[in-house]
C-alpha atoms as a PDB file:
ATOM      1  CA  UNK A   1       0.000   0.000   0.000  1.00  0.00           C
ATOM      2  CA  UNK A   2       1.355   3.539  -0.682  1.00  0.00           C
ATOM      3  CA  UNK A   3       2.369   4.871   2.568  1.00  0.00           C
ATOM      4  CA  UNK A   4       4.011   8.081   3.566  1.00  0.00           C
ATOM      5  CA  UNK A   5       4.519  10.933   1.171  1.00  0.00           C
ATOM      6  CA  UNK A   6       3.340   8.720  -1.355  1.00  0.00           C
ATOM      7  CA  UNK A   7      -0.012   7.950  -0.040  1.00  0.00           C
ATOM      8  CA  UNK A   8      -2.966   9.524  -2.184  1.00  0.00           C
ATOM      9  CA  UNK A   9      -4.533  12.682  -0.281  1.00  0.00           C
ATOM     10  CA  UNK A  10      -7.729  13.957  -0.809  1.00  0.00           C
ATOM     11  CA  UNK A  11      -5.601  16.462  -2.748  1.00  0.00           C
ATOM     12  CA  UNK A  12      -3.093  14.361  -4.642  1.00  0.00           C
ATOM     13  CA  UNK A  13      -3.671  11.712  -7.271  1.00  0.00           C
ATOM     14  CA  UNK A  14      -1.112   8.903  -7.611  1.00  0.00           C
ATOM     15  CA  UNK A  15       1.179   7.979 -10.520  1.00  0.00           C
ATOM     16  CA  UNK A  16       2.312   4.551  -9.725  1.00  0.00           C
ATOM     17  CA  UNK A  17       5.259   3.061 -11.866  1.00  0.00           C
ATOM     18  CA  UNK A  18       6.321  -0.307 -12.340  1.00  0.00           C
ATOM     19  CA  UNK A  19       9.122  -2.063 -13.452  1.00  0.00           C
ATOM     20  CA  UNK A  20      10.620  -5.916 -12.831  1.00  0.00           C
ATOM     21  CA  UNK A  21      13.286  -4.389  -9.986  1.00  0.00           C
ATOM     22  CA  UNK A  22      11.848  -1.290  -9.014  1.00  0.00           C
ATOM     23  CA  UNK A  23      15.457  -0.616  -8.804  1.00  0.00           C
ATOM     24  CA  UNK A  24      16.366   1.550 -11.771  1.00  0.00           C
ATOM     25  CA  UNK A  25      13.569   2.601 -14.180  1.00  0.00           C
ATOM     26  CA  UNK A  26      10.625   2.888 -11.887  1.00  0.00           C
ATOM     27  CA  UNK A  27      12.594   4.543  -9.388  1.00  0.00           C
ATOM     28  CA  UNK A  28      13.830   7.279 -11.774  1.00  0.00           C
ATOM     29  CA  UNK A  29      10.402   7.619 -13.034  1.00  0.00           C
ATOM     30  CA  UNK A  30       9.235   8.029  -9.509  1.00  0.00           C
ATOM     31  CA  UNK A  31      11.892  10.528  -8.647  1.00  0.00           C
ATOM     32  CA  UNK A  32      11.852  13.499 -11.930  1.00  0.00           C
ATOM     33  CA  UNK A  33       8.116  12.662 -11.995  1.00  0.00           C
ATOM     34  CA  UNK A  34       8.115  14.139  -8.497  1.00  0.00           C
ATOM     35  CA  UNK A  35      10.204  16.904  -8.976  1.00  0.00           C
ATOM     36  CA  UNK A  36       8.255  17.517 -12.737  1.00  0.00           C
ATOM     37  CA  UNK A  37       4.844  17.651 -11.176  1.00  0.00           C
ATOM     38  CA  UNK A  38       6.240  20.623  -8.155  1.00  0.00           C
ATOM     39  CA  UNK A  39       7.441  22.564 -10.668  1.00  0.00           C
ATOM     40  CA  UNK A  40       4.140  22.860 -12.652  1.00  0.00           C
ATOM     41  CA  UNK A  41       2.301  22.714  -9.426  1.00  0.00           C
ATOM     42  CA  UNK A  42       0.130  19.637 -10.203  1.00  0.00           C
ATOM     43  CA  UNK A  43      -1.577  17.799  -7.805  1.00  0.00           C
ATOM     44  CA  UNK A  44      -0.063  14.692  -8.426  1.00  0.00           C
ATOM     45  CA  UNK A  45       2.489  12.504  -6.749  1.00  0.00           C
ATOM     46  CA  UNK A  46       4.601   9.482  -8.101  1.00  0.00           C
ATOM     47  CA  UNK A  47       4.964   6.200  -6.426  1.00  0.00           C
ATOM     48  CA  UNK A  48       6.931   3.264  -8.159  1.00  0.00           C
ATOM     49  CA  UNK A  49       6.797  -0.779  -7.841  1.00  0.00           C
ATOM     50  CA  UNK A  50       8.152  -3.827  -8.669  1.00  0.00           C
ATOM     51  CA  UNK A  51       6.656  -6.840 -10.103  1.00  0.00           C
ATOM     52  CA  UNK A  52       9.878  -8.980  -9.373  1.00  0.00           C
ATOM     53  CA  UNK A  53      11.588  -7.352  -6.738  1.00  0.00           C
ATOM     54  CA  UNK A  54      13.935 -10.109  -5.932  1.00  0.00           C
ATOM     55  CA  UNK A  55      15.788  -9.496  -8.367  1.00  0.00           C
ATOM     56  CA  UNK A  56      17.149  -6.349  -7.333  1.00  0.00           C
ATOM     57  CA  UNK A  57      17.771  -8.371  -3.624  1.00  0.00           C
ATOM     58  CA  UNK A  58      21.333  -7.785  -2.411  1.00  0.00           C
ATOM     59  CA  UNK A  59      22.018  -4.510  -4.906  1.00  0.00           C
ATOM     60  CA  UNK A  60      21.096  -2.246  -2.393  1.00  0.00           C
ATOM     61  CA  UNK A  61      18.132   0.753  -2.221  1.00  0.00           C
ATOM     62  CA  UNK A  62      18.201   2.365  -6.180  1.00  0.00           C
ATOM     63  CA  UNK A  63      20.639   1.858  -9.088  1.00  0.00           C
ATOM     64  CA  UNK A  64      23.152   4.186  -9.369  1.00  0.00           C
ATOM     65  CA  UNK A  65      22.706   4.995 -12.679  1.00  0.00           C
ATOM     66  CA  UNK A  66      19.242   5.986 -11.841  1.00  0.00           C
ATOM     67  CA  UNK A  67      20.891   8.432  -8.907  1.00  0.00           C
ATOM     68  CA  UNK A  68      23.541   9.924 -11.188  1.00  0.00           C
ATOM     69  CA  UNK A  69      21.098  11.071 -14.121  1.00  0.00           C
ATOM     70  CA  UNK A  70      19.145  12.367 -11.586  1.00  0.00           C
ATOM     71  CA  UNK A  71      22.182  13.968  -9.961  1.00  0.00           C
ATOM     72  CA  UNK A  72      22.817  15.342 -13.367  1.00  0.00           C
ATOM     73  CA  UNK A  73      19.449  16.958 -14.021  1.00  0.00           C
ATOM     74  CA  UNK A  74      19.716  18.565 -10.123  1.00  0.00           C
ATOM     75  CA  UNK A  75      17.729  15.949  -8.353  1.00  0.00           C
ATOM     76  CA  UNK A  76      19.328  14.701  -5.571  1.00  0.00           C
ATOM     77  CA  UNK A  77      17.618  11.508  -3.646  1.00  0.00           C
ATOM     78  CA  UNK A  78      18.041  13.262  -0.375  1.00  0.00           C
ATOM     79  CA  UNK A  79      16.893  10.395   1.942  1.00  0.00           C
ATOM     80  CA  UNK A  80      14.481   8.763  -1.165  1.00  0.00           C
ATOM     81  CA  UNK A  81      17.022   5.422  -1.073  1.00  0.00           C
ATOM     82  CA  UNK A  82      14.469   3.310   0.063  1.00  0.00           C
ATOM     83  CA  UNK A  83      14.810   0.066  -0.744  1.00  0.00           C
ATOM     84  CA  UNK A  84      12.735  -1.603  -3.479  1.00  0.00           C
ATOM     85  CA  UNK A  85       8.941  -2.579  -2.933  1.00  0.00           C
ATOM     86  CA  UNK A  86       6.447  -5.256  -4.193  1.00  0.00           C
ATOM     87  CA  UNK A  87       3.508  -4.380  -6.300  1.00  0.00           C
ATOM     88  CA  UNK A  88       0.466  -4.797  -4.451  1.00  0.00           C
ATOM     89  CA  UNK A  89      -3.519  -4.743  -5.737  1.00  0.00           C
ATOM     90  CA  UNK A  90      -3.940  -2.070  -2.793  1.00  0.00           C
ATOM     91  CA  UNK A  91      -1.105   0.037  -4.756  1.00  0.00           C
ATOM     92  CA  UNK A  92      -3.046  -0.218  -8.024  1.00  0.00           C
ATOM     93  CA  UNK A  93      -6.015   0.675  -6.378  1.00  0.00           C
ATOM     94  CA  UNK A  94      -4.671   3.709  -4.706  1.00  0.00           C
ATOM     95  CA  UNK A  95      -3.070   5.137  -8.341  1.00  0.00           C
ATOM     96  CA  UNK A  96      -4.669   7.763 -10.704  1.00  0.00           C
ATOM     97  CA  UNK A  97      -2.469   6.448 -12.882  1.00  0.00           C
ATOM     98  CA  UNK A  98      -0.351   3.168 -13.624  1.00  0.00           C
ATOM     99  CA  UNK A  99       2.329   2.770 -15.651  1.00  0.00           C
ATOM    100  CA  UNK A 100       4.316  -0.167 -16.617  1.00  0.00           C
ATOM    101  CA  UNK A 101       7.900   0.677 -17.539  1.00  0.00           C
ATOM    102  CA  UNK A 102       8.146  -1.861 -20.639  1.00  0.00           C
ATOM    103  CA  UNK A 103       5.154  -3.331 -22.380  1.00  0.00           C
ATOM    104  CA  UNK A 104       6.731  -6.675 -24.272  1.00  0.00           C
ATOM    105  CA  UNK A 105       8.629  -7.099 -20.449  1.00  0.00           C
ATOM    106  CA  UNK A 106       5.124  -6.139 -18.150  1.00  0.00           C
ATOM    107  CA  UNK A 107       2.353  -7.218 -20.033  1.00  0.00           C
ATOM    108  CA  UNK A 108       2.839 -10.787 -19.176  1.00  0.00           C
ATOM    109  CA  UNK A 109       4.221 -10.397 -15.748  1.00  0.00           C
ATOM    110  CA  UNK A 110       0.830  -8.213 -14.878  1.00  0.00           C
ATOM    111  CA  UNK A 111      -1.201 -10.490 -16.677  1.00  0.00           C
ATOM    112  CA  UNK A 112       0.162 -13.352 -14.380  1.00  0.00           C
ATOM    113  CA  UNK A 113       0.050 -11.818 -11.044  1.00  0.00           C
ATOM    114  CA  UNK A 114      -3.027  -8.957 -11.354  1.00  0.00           C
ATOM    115  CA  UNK A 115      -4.875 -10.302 -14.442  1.00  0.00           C
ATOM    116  CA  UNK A 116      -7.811  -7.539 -13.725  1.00  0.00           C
ATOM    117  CA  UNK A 117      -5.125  -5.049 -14.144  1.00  0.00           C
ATOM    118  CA  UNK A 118      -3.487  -6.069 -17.323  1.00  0.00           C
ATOM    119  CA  UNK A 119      -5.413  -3.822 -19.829  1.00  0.00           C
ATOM    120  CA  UNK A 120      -6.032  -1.145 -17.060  1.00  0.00           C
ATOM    121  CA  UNK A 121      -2.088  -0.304 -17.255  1.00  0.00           C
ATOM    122  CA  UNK A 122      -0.441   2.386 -19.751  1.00  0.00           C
ATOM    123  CA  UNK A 123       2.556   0.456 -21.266  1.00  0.00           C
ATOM    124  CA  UNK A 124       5.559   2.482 -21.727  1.00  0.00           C
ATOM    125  CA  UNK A 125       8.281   1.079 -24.079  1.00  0.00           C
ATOM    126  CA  UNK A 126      11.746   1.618 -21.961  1.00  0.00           C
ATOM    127  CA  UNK A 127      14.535  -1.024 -22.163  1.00  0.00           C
ATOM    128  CA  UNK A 128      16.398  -2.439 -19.439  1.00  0.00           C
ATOM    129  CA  UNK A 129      20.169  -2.428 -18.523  1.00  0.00           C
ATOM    130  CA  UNK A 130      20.125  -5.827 -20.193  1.00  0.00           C
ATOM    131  CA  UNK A 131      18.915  -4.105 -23.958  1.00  0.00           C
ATOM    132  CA  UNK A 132      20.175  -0.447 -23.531  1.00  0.00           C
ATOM    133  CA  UNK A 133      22.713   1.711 -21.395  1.00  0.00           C
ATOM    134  CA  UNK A 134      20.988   4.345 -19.341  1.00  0.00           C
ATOM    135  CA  UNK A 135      22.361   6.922 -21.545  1.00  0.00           C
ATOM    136  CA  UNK A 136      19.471   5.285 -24.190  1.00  0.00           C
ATOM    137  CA  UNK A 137      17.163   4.334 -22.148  1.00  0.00           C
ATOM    138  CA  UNK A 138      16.901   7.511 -19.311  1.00  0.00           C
ATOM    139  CA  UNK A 139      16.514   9.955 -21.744  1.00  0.00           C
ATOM    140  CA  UNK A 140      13.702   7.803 -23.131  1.00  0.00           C
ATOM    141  CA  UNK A 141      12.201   7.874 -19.858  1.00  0.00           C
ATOM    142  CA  UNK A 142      12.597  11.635 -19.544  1.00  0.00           C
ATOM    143  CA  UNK A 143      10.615  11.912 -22.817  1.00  0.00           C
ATOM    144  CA  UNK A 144       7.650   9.710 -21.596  1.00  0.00           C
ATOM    145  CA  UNK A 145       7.563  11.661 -18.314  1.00  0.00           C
ATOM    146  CA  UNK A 146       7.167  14.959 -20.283  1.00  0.00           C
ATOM    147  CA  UNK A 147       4.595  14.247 -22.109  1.00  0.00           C
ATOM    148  CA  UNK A 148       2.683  12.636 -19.157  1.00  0.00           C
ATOM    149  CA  UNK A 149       3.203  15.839 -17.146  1.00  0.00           C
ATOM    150  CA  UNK A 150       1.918  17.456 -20.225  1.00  0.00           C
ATOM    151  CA  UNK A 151      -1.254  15.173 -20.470  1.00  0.00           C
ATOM    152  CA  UNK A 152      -2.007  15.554 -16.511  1.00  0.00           C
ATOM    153  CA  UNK A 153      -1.966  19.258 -17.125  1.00  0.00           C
ATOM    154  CA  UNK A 154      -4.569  19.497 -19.452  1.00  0.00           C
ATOM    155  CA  UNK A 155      -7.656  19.921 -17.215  1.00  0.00           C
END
């Protein structure tokens, strides 16, 4: 369940992304999302998931890679290094919004462990490490991000 400054308000809708990890790609999303939507004052706030979060087990709290871009653009994590979470059906519940990091990577994987969710989910298409270096696949990110902070503007 979202929890802390990520749990939805009466005033705040929630952007929930999800990746494998929800080491790297989710957790970037989460982060510029965050700092994206303050800037343009919207009233929404960015959560992010995993749907195999084992596989980030023993790699610590958030890639590094994900933490340098975002050191790069001005956005340090500042206590944000938690360490990666499970998708839940209370966490899609809670979200506005849900995202799913790659489509040919997350379709499956949702349709196998929230079935009811698997064509409720916008698919992004964002490689992995294991297809592209985050100097591909960030800035890919980045352009998804902008033009969802440009959709959740429009009123």
């Amino acid at each position: 369940m979202l929890t802390g400054k990520e749990k939805m308000t009466e005033y705040y809708s929630t952007v929930l992304f999800v990746c494998t990890g929800n080491y790297y790609r989710s957790r970037f999303c989460e982060h510029l999302f965050n700092v994206l939507a303050k800037r343009r004052q919207l009233r929404w706030l960015a959560a992010s998931r995993g749907l195999q979060t084992w596989l980030a087990d023993g790699y610590g709290p958030i890639s590094e890679m994900a933490v340098q871009r975002l050191e790069e653009l001005g956005i340090p994590i500042n206590g944000g290094a938690r360490f990666p979470m499970p998708l839940t059906e209370s966490d899609l519940q809670a979200a506005g919004v849900v995202v799913a990091l790659k489509e040919s990577e997350h379709r499956a994987m949702m349709a196998e462990q929230f079935p009811a969710w698997t064509d409720r989910v916008e698919y992004w298409h964002v490689d992995d490490i294991d297809c592209a270096g985050p100097d591909q696949a960030l800035p890919v990110c980045e352009a998804y991000l902008e033009m969802l902070v440009e959709r959740l503007e429009q009123p």
